[in-house]
Every structure is written in structure tokens, then in C-alpha cells.
PDB file of N, CA and C in Angstrom:
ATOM      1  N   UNK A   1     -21.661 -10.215  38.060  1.00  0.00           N
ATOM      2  CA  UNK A   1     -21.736 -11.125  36.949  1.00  0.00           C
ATOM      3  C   UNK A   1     -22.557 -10.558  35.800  1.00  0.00           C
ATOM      4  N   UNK A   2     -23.691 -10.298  36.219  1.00  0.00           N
ATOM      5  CA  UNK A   2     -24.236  -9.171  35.111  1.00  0.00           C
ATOM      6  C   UNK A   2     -23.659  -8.159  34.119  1.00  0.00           C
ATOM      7  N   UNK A   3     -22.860  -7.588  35.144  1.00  0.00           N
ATOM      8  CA  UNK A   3     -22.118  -6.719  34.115  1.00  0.00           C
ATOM      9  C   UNK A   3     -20.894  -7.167  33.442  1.00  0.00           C
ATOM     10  N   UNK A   4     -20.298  -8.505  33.497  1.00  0.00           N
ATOM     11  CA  UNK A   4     -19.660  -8.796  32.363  1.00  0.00           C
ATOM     12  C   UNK A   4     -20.203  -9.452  31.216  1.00  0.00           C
ATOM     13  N   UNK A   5     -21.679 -10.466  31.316  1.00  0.00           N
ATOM     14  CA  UNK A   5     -22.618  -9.977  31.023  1.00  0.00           C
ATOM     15  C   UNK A   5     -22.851  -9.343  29.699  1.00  0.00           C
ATOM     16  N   UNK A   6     -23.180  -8.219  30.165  1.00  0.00           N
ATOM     17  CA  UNK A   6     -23.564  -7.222  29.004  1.00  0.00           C
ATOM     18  C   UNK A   6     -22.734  -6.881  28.205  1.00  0.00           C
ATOM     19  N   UNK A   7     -21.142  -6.629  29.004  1.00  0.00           N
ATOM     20  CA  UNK A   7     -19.752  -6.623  28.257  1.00  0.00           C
ATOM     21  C   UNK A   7     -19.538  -7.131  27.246  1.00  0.00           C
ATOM     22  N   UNK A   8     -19.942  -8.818  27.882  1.00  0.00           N
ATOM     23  CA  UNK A   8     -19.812  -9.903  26.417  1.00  0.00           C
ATOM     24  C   UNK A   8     -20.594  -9.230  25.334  1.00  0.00           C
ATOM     25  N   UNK A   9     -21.861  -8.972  25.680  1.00  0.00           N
ATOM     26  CA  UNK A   9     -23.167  -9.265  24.795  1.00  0.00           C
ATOM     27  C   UNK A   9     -23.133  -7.702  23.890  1.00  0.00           C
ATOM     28  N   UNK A  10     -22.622  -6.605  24.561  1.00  0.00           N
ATOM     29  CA  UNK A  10     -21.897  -5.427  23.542  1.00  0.00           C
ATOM     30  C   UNK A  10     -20.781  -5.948  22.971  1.00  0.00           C
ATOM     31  N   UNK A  11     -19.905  -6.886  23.234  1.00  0.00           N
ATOM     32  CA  UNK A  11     -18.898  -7.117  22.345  1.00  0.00           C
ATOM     33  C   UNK A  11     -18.909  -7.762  20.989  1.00  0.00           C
ATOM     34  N   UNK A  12     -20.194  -8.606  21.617  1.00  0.00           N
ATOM     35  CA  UNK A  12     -20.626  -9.994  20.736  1.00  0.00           C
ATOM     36  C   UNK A  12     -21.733  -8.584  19.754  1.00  0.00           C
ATOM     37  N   UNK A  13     -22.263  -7.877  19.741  1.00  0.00           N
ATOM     38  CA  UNK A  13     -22.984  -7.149  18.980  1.00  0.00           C
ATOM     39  C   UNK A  13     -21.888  -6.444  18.002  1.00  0.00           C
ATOM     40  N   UNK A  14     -20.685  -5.508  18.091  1.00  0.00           N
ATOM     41  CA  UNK A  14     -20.100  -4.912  17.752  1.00  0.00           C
ATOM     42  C   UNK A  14     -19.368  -5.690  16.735  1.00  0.00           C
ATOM     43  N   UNK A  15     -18.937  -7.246  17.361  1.00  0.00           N
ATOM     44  CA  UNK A  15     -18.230  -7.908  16.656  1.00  0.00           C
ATOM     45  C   UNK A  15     -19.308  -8.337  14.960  1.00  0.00           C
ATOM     46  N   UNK A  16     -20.546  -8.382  15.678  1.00  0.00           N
ATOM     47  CA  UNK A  16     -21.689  -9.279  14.416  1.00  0.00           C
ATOM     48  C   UNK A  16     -21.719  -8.156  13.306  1.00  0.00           C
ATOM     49  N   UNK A  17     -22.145  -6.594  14.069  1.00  0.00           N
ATOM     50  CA  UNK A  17     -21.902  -5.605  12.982  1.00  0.00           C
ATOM     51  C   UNK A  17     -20.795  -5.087  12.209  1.00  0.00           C
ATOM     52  N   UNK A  18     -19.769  -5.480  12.777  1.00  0.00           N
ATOM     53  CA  UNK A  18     -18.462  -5.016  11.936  1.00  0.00           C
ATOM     54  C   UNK A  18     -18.404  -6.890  10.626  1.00  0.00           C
ATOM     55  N   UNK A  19     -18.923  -7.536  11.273  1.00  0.00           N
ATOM     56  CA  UNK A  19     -18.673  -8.964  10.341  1.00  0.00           C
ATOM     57  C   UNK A  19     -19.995  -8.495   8.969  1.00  0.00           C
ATOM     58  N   UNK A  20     -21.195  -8.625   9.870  1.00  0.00           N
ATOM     59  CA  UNK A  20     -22.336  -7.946   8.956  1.00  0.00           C
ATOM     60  C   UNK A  20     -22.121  -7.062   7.976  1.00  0.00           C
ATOM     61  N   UNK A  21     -21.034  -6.014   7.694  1.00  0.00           N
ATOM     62  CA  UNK A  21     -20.627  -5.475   6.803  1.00  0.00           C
ATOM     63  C   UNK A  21     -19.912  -5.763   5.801  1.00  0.00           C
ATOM     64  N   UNK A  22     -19.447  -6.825   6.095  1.00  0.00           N
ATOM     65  CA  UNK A  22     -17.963  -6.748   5.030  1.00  0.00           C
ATOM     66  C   UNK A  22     -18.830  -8.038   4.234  1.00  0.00           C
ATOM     67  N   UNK A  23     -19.178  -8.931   5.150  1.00  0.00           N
ATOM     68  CA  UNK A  23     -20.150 -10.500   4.353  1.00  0.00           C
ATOM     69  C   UNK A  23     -21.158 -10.363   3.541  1.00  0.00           C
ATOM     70  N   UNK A  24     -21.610 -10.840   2.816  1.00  0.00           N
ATOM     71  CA  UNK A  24     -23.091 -11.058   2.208  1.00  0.00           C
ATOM     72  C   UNK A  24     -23.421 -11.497   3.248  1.00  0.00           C
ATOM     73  N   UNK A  25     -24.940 -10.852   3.412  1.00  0.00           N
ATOM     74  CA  UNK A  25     -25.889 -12.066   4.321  1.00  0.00           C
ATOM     75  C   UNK A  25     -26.085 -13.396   3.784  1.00  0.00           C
ATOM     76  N   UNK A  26     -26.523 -13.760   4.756  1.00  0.00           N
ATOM     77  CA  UNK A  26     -26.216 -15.587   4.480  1.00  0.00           C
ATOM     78  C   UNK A  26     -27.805 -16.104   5.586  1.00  0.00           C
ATOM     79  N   UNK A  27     -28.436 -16.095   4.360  1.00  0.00           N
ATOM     80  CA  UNK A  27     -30.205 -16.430   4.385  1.00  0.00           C
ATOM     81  C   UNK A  27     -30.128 -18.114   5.249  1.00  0.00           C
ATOM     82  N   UNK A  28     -30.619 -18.085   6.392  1.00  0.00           N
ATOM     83  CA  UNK A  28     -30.994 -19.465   6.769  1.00  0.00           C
ATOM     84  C   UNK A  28     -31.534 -20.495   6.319  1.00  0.00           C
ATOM     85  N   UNK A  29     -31.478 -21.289   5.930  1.00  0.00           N
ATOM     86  CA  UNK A  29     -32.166 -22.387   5.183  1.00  0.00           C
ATOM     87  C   UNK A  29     -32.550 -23.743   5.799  1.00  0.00           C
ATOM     88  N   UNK A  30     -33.499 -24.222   5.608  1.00  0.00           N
ATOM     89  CA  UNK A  30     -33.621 -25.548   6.106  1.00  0.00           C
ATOM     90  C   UNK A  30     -33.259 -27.062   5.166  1.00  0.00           C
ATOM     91  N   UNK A  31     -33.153 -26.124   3.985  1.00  0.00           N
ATOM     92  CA  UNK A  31     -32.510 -27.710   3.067  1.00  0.00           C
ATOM     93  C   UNK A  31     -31.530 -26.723   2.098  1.00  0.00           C
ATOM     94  N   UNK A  32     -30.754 -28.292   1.976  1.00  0.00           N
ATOM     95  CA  UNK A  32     -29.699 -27.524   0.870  1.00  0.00           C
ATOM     96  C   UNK A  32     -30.004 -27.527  -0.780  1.00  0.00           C
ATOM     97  N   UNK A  33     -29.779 -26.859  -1.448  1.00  0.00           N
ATOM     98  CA  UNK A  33     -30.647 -25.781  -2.547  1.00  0.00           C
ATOM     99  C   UNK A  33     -29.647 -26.176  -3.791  1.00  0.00           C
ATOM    100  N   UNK A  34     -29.292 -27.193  -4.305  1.00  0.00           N
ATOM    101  CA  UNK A  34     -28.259 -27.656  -5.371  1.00  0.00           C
ATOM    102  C   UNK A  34     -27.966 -26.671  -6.344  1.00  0.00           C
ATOM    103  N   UNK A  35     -29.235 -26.406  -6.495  1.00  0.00           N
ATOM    104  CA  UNK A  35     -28.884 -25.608  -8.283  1.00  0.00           C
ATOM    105  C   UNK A  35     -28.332 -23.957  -7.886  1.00  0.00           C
ATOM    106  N   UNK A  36     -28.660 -23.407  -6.591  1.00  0.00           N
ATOM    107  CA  UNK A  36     -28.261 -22.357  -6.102  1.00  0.00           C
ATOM    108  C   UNK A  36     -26.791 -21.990  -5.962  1.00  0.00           C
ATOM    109  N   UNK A  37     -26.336 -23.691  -5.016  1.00  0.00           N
ATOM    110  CA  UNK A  37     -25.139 -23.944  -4.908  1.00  0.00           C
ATOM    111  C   UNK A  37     -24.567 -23.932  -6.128  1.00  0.00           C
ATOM    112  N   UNK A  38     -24.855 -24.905  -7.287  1.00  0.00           N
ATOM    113  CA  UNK A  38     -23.919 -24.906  -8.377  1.00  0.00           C
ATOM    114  C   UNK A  38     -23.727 -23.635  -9.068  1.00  0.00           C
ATOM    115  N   UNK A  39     -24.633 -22.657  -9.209  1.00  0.00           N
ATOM    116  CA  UNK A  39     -25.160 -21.277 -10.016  1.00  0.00           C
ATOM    117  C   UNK A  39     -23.780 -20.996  -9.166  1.00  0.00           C
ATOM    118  N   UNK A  40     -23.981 -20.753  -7.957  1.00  0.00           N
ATOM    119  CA  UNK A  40     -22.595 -19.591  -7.136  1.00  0.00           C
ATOM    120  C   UNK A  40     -20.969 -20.410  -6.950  1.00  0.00           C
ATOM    121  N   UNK A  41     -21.260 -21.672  -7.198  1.00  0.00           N
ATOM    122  CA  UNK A  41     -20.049 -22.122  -7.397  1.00  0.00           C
ATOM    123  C   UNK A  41     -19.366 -21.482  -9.053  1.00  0.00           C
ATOM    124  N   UNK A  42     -20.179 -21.798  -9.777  1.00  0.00           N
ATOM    125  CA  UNK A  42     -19.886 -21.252 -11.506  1.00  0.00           C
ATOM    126  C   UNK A  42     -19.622 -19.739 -11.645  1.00  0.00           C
ATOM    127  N   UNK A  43     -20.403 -19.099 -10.813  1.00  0.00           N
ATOM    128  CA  UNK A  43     -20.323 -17.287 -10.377  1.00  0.00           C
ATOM    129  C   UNK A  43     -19.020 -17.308 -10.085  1.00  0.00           C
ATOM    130  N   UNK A  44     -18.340 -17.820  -8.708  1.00  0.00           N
ATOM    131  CA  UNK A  44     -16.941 -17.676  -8.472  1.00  0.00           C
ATOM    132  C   UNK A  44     -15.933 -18.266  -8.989  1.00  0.00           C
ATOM    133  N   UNK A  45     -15.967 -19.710 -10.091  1.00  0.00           N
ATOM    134  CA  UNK A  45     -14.892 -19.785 -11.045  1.00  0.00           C
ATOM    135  C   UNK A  45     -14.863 -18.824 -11.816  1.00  0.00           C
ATOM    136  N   UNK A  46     -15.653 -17.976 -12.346  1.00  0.00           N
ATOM    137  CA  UNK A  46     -15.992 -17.342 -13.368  1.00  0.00           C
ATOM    138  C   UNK A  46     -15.072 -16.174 -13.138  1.00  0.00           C
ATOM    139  N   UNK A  47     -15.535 -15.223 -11.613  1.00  0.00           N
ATOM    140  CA  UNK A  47     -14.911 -14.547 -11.147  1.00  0.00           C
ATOM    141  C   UNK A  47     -13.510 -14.525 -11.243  1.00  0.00           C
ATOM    142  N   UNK A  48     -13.209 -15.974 -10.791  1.00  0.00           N
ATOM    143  CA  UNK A  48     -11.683 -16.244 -10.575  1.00  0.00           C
ATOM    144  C   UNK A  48     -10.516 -16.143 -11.342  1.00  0.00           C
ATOM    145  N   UNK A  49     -11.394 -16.502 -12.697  1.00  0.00           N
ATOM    146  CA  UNK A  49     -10.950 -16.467 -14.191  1.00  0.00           C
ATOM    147  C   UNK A  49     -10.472 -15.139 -14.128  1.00  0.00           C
ATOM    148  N   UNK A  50     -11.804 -14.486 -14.236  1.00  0.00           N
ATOM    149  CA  UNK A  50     -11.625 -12.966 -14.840  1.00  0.00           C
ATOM    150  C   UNK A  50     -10.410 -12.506 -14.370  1.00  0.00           C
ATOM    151  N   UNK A  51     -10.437 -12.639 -12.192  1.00  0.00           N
ATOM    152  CA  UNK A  51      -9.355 -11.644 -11.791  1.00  0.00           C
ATOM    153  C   UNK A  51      -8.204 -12.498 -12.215  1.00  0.00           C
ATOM    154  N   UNK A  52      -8.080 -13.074 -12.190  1.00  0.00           N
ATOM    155  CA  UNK A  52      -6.243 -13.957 -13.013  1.00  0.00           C
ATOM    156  C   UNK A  52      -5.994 -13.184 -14.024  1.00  0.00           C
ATOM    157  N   UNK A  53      -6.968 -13.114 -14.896  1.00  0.00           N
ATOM    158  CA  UNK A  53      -6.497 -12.547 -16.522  1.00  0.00           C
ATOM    159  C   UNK A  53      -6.053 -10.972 -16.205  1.00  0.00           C
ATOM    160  N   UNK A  54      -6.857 -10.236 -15.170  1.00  0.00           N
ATOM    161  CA  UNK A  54      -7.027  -8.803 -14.873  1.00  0.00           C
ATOM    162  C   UNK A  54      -5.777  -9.083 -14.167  1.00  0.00           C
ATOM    163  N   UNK A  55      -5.587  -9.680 -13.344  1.00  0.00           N
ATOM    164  CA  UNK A  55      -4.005  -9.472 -12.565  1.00  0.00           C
ATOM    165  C   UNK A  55      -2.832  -9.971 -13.349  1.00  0.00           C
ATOM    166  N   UNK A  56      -2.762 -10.594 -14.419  1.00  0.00           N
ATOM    167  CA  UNK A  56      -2.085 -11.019 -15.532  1.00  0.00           C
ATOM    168  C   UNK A  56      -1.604 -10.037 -16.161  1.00  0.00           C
ATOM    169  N   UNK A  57      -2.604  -9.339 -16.759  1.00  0.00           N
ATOM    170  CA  UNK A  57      -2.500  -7.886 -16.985  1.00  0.00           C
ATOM    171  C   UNK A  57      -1.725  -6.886 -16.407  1.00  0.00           C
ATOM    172  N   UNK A  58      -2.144  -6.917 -15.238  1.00  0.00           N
ATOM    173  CA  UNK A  58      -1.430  -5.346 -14.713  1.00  0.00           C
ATOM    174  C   UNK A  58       0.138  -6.117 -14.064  1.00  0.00           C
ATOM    175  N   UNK A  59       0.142  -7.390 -14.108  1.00  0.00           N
ATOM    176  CA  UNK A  59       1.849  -7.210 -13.476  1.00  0.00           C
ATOM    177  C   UNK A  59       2.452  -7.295 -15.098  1.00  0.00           C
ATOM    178  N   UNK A  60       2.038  -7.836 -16.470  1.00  0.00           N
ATOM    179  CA  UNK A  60       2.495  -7.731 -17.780  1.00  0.00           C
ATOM    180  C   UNK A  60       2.884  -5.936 -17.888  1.00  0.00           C
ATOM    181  N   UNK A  61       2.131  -5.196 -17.639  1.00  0.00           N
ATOM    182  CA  UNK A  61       1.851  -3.790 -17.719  1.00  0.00           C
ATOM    183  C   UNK A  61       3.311  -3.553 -17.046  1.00  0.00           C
ATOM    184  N   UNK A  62       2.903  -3.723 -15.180  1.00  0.00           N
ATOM    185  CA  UNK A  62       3.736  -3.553 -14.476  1.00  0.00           C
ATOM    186  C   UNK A  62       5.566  -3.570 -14.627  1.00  0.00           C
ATOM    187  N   UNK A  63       5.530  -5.517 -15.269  1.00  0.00           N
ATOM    188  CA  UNK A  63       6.763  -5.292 -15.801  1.00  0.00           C
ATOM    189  C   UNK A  63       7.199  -4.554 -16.524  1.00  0.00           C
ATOM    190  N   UNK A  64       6.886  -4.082 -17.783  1.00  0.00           N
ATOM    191  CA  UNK A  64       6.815  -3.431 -18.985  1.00  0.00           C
ATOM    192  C   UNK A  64       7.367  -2.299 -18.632  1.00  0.00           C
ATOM    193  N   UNK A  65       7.061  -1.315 -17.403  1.00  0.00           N
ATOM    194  CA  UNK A  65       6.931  -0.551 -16.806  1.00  0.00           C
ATOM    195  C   UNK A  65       8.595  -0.538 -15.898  1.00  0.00           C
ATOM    196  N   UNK A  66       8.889  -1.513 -15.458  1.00  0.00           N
ATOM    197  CA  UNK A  66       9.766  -1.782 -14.588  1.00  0.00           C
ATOM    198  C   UNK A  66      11.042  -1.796 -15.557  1.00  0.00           C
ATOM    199  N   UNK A  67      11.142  -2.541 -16.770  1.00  0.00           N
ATOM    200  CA  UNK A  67      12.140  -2.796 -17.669  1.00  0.00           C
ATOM    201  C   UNK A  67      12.790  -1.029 -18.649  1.00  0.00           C
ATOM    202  N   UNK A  68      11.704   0.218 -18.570  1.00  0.00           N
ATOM    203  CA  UNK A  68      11.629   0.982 -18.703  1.00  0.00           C
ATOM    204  C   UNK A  68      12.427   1.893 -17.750  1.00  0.00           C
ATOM    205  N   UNK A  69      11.892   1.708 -16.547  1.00  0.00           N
ATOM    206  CA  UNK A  69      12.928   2.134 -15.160  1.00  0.00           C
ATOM    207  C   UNK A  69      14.184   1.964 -14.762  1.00  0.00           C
ATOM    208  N   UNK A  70      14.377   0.831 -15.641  1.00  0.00           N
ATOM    209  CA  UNK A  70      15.731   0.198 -15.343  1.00  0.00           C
ATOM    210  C   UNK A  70      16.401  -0.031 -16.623  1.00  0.00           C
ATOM    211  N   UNK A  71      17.063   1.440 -17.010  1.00  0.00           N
ATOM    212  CA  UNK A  71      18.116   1.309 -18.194  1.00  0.00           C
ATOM    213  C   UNK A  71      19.138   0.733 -18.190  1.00  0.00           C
ATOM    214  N   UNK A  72      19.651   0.054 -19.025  1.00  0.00           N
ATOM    215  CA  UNK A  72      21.000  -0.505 -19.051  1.00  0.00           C
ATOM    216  C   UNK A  72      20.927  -1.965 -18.417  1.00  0.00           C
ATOM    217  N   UNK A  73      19.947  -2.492 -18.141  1.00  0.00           N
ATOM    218  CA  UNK A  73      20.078  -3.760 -17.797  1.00  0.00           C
ATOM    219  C   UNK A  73      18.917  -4.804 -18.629  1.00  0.00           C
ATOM    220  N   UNK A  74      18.870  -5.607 -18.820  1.00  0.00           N
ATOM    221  CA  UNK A  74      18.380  -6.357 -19.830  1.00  0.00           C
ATOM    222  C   UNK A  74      17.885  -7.752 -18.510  1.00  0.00           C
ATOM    223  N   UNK A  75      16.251  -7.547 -18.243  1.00  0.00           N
ATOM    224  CA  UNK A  75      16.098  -8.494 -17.033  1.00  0.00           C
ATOM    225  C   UNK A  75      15.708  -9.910 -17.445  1.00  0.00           C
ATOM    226  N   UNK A  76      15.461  -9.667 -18.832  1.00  0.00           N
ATOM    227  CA  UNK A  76      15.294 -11.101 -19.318  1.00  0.00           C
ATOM    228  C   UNK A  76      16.444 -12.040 -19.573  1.00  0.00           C
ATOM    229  N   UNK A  77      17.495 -11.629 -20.089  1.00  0.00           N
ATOM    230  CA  UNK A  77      19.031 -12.188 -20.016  1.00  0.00           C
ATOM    231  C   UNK A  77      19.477 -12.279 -19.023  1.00  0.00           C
ATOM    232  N   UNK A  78      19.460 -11.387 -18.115  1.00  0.00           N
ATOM    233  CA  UNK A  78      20.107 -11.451 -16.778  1.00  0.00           C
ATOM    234  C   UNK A  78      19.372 -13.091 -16.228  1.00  0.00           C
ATOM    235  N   UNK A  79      17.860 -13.300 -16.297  1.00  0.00           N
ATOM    236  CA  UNK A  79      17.113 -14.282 -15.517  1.00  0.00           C
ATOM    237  C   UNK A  79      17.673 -15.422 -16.419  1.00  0.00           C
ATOM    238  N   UNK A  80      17.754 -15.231 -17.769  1.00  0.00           N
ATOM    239  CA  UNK A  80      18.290 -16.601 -18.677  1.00  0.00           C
ATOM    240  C   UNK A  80      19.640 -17.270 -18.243  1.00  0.00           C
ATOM    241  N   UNK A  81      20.397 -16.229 -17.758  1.00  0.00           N
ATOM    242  CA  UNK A  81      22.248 -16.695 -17.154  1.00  0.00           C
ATOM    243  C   UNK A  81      22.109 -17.076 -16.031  1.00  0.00           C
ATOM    244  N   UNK A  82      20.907 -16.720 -14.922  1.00  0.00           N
ATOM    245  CA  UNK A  82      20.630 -17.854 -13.960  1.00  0.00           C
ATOM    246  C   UNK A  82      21.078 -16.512 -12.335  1.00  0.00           C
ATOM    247  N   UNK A  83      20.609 -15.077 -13.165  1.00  0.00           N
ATOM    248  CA  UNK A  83      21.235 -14.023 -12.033  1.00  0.00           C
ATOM    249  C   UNK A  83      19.971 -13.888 -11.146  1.00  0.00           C
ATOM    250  N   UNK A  84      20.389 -14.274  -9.526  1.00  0.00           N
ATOM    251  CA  UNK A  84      19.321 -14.534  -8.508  1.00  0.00           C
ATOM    252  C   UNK A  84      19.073 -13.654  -8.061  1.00  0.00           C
ATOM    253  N   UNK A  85      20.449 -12.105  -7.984  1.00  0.00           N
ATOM    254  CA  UNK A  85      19.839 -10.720  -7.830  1.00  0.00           C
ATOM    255  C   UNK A  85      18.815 -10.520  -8.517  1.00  0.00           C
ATOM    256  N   UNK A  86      18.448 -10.315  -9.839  1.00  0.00           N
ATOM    257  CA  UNK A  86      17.488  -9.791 -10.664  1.00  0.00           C
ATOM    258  C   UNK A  86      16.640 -10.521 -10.534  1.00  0.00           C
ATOM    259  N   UNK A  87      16.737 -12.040 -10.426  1.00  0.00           N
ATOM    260  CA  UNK A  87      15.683 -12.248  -9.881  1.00  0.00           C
ATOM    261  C   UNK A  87      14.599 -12.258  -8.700  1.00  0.00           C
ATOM    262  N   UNK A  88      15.294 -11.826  -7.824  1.00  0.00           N
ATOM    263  CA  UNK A  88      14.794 -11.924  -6.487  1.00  0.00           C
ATOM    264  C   UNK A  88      14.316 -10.022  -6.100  1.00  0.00           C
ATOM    265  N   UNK A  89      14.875  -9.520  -7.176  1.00  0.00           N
ATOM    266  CA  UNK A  89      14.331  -8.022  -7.245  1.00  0.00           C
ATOM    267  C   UNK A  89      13.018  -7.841  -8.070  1.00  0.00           C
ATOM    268  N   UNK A  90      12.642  -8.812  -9.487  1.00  0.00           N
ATOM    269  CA  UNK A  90      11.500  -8.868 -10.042  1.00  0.00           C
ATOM    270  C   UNK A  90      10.620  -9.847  -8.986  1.00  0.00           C
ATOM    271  N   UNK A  91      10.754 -10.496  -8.448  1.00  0.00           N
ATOM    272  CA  UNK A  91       9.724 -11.305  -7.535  1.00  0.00           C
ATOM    273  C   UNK A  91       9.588 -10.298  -6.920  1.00  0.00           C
ATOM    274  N   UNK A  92      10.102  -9.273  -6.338  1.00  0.00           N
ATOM    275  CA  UNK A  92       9.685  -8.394  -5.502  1.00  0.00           C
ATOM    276  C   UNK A  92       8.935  -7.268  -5.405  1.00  0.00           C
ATOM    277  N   UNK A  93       9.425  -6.603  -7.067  1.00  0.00           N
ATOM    278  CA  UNK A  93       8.316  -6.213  -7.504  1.00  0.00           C
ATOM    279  C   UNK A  93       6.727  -6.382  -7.707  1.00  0.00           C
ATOM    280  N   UNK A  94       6.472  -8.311  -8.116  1.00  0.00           N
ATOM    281  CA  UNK A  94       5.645  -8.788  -8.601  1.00  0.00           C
ATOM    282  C   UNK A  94       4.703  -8.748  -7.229  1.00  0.00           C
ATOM    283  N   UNK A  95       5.327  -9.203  -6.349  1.00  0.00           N
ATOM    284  CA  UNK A  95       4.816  -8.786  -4.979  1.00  0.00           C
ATOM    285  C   UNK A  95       4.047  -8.011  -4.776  1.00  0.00           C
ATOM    286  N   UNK A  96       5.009  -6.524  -4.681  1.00  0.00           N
ATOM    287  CA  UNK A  96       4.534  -5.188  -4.225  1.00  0.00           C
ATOM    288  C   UNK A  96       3.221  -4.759  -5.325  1.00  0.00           C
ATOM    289  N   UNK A  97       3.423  -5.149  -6.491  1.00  0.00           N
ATOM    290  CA  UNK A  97       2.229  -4.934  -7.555  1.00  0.00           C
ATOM    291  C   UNK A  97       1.117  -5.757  -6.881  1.00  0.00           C
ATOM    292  N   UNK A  98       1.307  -7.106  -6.431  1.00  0.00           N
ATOM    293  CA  UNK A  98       0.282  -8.014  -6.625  1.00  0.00           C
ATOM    294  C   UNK A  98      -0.322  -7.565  -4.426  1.00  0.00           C
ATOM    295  N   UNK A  99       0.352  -6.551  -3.442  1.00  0.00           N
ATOM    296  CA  UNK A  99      -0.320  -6.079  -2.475  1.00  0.00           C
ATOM    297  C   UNK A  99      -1.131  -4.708  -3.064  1.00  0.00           C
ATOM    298  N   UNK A 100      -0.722  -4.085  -3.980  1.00  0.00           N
ATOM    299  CA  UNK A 100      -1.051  -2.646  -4.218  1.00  0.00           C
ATOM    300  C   UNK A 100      -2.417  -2.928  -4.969  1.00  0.00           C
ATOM    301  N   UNK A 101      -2.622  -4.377  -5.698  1.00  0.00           N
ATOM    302  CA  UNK A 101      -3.512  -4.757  -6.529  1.00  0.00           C
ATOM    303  C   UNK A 101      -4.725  -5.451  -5.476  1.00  0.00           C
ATOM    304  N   UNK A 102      -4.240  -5.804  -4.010  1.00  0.00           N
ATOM    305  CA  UNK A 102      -5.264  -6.659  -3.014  1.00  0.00           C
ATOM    306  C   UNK A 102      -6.104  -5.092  -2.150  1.00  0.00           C
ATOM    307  N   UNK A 103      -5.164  -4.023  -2.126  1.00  0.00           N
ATOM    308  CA  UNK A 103      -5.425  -3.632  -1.483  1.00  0.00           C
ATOM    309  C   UNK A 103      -6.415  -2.585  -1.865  1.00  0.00           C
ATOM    310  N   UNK A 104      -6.484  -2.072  -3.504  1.00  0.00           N
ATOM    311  CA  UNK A 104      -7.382  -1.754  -4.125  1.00  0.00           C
ATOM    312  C   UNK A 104      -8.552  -2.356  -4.117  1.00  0.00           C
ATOM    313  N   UNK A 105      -8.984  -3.423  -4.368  1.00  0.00           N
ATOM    314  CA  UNK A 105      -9.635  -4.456  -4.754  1.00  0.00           C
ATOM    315  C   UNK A 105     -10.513  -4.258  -2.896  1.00  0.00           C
ATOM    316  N   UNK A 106      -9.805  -4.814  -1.604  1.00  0.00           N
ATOM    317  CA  UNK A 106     -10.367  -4.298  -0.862  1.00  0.00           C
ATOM    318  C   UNK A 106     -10.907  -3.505   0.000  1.00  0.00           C
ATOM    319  N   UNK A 107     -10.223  -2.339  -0.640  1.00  0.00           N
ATOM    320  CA  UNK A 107     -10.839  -0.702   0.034  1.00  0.00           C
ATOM    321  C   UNK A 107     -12.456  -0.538  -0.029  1.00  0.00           C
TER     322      UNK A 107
END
């Protein structure tokens, strides 16, 4: 019994240090701290803002980019006549931009 045990208690360590890395520490407290809370609530709308506008950006870019690649077709008319190919090929793009953009962000 012991030695599963310790099993746990190396697992349960390995697991805290791989979490311990990626988290902010998170200070124990005995009361809750309002103005702290509101300060980091306003920090992460703020944040939130920014990355929208920044990811706004690079799929605007992105498209821009895509309409360039693709001569001879006109993707804004095509989406105005109601064509679900082109559309379902720019969602897909917007996609692959918007994993290539998560995955930067969390390297």
C-alpha cells in the first residue's frame, strides 16, 4: 500500500509542477480583495479588446492575402449570389488562420 502511495504522491507532484508552470500563482487569501478583483477583471476586458482588434487584423490581412492567391475568382460576389463552396472554403481558411494565430500566442 505504501508504494502506491508514493506513486500517487509523485504523480500528484509532477502533475502540480507541470500546472505550476503554465498558471500564475494564485496567492492564498483569507478575504476577498474587491478592488484587486475589479483592477484584473478591467486588465482582462482590456486584454480581450486588444486581441479581437489584433485578430481582426491578421484574418483582414489574411484574407487580402487569400483573394490574391486566388485569381480569377471574385470571393466577394461569389458569397453575394449565395455560393456555399466559397463559402465554406473562406470559413476554412478563417479557421486555419485563427489555429495558426492560438498556437503562436501559446508556444
Amino acid at each position: 500500500m505504501t508504494g502506491t502511495k508514493e506513486v500517487i504522491h509523485k504523480d500528484m507532484e509532477l502533475f502540480y509542477s507541470v500546472i505550476g508552470q503554465t498558471l500564475p500563482p494564485i496567492q492564498a487569501r483569507n478575504s476577498f480583495d474587491l478592488v484587486n478583483f475589479l483592477l484584473n477583471a478591467v486588465a482582462a476586458l482590456l486584454w480581450s479588446v486588444v486581441a479581437s482588434l489584433i485578430f481582426s487584423l491578421i484574418v483582414i490581412v489574411a484574407m487580402r492575402i487569400f483573394t490574391v492567391l486566388t485569381p480569377g475568382i471574385n470571393e466577394m460576389d461569389e458569397l453575394k449570389k449565395g455560393n456555399i463552396a466559397v463559402a465554406l472554403v473562406m470559413m476554412s481558411f478563417i479557421l486555419a488562420v485563427a489555429a495558426v494565430v492560438v498556437a503562436v500566442l501559446l508556444k
